[in-house]
C-alpha atoms as a PDB file:
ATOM      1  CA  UNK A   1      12.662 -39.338 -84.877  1.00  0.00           C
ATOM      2  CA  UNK A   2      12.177 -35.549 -86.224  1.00  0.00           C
ATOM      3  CA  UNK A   3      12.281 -32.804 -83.492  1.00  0.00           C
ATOM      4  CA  UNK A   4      10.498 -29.498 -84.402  1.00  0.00           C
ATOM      5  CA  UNK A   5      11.059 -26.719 -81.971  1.00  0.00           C
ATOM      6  CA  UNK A   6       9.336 -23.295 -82.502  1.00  0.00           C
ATOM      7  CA  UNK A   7      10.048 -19.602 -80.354  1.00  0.00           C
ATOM      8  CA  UNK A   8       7.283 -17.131 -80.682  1.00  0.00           C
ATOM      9  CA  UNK A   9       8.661 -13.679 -80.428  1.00  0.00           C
ATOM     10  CA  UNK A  10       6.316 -11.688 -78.868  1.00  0.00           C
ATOM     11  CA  UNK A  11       6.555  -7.996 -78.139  1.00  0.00           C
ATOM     12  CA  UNK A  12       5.086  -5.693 -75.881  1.00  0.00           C
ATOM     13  CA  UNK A  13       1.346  -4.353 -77.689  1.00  0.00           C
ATOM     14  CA  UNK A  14      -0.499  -1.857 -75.993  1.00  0.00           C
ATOM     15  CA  UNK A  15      -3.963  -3.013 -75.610  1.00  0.00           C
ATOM     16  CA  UNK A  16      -6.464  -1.220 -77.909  1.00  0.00           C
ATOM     17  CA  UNK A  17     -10.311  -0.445 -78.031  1.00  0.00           C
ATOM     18  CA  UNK A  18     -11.840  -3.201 -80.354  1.00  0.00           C
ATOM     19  CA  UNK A  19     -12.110  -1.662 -83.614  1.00  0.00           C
ATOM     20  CA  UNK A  20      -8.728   0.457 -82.925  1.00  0.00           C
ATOM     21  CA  UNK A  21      -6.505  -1.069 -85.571  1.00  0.00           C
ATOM     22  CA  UNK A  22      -7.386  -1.227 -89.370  1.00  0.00           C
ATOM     23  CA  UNK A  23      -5.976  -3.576 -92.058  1.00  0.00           C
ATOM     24  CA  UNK A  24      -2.752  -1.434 -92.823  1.00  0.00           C
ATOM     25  CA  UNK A  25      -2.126  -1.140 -89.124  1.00  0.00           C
ATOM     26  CA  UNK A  26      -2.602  -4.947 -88.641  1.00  0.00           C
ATOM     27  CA  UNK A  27      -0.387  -5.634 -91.285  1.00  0.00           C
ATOM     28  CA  UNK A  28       2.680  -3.305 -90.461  1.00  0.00           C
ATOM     29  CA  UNK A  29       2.449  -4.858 -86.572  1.00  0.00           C
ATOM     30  CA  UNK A  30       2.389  -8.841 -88.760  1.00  0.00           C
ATOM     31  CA  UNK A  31       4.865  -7.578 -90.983  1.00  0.00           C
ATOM     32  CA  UNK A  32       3.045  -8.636 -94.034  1.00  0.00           C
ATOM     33  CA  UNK A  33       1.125  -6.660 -96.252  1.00  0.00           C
ATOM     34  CA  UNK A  34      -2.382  -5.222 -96.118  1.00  0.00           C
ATOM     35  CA  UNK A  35      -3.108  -7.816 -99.055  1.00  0.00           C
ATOM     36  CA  UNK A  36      -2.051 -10.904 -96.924  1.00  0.00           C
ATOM     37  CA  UNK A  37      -4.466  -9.317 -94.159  1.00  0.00           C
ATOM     38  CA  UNK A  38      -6.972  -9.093 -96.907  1.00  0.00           C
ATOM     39  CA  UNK A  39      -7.073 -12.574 -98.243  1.00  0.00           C
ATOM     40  CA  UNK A  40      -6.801 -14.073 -94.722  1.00  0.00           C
ATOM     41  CA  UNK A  41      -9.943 -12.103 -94.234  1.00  0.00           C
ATOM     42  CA  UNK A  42     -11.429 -13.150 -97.015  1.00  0.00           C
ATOM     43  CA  UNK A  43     -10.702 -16.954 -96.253  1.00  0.00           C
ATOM     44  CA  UNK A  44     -12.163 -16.217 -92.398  1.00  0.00           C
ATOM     45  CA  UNK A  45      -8.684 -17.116 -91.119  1.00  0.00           C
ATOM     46  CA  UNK A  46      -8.596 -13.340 -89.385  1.00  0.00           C
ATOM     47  CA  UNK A  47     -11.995 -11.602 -88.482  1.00  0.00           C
ATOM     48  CA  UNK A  48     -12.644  -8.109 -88.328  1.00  0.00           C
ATOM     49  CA  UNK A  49     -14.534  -6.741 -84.954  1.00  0.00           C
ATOM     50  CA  UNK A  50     -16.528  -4.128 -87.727  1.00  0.00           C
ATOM     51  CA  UNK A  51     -17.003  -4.792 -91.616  1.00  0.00           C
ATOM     52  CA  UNK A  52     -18.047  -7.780 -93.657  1.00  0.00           C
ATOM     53  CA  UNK A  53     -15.696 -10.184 -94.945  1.00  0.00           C
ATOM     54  CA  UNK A  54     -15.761  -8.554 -98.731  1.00  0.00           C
ATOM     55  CA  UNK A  55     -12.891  -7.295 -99.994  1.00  0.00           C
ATOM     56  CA  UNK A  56     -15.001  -4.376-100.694  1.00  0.00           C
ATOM     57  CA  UNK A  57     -15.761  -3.536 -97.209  1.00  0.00           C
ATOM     58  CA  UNK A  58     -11.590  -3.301 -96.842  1.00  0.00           C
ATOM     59  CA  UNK A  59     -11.802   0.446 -95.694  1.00  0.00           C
ATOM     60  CA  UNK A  60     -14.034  -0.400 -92.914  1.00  0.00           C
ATOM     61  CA  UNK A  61     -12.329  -3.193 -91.445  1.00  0.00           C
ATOM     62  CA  UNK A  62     -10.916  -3.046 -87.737  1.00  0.00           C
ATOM     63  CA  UNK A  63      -9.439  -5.035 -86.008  1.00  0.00           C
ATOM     64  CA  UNK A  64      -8.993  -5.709 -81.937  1.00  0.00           C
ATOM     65  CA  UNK A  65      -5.433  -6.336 -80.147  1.00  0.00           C
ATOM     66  CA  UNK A  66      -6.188  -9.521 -80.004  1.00  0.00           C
ATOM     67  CA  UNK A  67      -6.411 -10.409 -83.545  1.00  0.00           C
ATOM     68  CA  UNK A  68      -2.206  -8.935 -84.034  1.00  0.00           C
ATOM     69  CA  UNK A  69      -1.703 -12.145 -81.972  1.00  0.00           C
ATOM     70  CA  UNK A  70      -3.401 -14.141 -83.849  1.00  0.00           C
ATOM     71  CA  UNK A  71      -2.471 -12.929 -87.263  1.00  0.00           C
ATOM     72  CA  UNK A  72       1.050 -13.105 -85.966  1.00  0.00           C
ATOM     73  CA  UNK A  73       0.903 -16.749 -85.077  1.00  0.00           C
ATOM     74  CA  UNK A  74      -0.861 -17.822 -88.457  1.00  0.00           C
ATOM     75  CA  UNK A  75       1.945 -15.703 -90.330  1.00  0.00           C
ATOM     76  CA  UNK A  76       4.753 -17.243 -88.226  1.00  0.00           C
ATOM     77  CA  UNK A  77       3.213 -20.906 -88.904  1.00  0.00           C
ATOM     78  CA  UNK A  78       2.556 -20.152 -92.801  1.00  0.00           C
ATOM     79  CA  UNK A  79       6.206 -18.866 -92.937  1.00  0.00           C
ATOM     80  CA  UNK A  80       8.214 -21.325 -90.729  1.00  0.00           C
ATOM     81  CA  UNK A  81       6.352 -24.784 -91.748  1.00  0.00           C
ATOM     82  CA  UNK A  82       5.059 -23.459 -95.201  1.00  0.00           C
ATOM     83  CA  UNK A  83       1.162 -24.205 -93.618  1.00  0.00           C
ATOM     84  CA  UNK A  84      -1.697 -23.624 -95.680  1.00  0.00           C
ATOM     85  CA  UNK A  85      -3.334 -20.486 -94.619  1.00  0.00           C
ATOM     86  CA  UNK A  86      -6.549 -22.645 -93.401  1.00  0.00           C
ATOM     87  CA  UNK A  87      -4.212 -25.071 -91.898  1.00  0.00           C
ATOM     88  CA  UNK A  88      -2.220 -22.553 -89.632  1.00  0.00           C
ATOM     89  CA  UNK A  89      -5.710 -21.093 -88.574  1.00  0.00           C
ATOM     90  CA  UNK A  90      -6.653 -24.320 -87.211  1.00  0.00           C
ATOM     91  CA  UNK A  91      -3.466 -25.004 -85.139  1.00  0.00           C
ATOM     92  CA  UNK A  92      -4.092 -21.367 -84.047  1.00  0.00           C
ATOM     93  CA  UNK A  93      -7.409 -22.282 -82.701  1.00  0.00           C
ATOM     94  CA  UNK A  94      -6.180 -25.391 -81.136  1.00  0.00           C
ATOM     95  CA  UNK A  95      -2.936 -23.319 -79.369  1.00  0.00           C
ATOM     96  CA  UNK A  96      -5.921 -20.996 -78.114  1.00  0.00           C
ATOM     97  CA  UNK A  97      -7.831 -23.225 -76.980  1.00  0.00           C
ATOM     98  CA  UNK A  98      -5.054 -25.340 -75.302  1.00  0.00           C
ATOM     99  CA  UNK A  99      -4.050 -21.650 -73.820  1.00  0.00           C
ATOM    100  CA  UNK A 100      -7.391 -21.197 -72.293  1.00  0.00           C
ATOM    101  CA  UNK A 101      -7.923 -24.959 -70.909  1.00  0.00           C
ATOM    102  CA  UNK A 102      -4.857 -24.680 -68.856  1.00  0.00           C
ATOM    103  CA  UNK A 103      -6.058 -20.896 -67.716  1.00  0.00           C
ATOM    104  CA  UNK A 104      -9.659 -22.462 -66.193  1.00  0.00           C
ATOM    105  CA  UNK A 105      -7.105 -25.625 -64.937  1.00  0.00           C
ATOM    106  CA  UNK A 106      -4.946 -22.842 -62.612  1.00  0.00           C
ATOM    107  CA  UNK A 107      -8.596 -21.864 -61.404  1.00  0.00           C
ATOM    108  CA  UNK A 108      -9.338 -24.805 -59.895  1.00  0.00           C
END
């Protein structure tokens, strides 16, 4: 039986006013480019806190701190296991949601 281990490298991020980062930001902190952040967008695998989803709203896109965590984790899944984009955005959402079950289970 196959083993898969993963590391997330994580780094410090100051934490940022909602709309504080745009796409070019968000990309340089991904290390990707401002088109992978653009098609990701696009595909509803990253959401913007302002601007539509259309490529033509690009300019007006920003982004929360949050969403460099989650862009991060979708690139690092696309990259290491060759993931769909749609597919890593769905293991993303299950690792949050994992994340915040055991948060309300320390709660109790």
């Amino acid at each position: 039986m196959s083993h898969y281990s993963a590391s997330i490298h994580t780094t410090t991020v100051e934490i940022l006013d909602d709309g504080a980062l745009d796409a070019a930001t968000l990309a340089r902190a991904c290390h990707r480019s401002v088109e992978w952040v653009q098609a990701r967008v696009v595909d509803g695998v990253i959401t913007p806190s302002t601007g539509t989803r259309s490529t033509a709203a690009l300019t007006s896109w920003r982004f929360s701190s949050t969403a460099i965590v989650r862009a991060r984790r979708v690139a690092q899944l696309e990259h290491m296991y060759d993931a769909d984009p749609q597919l890593a955005a769905m293991t993303v959402d299950l690792m949050e949601e994992v994340l915040e079950l055991r948060r309300k289970l320390r709660q109790l």
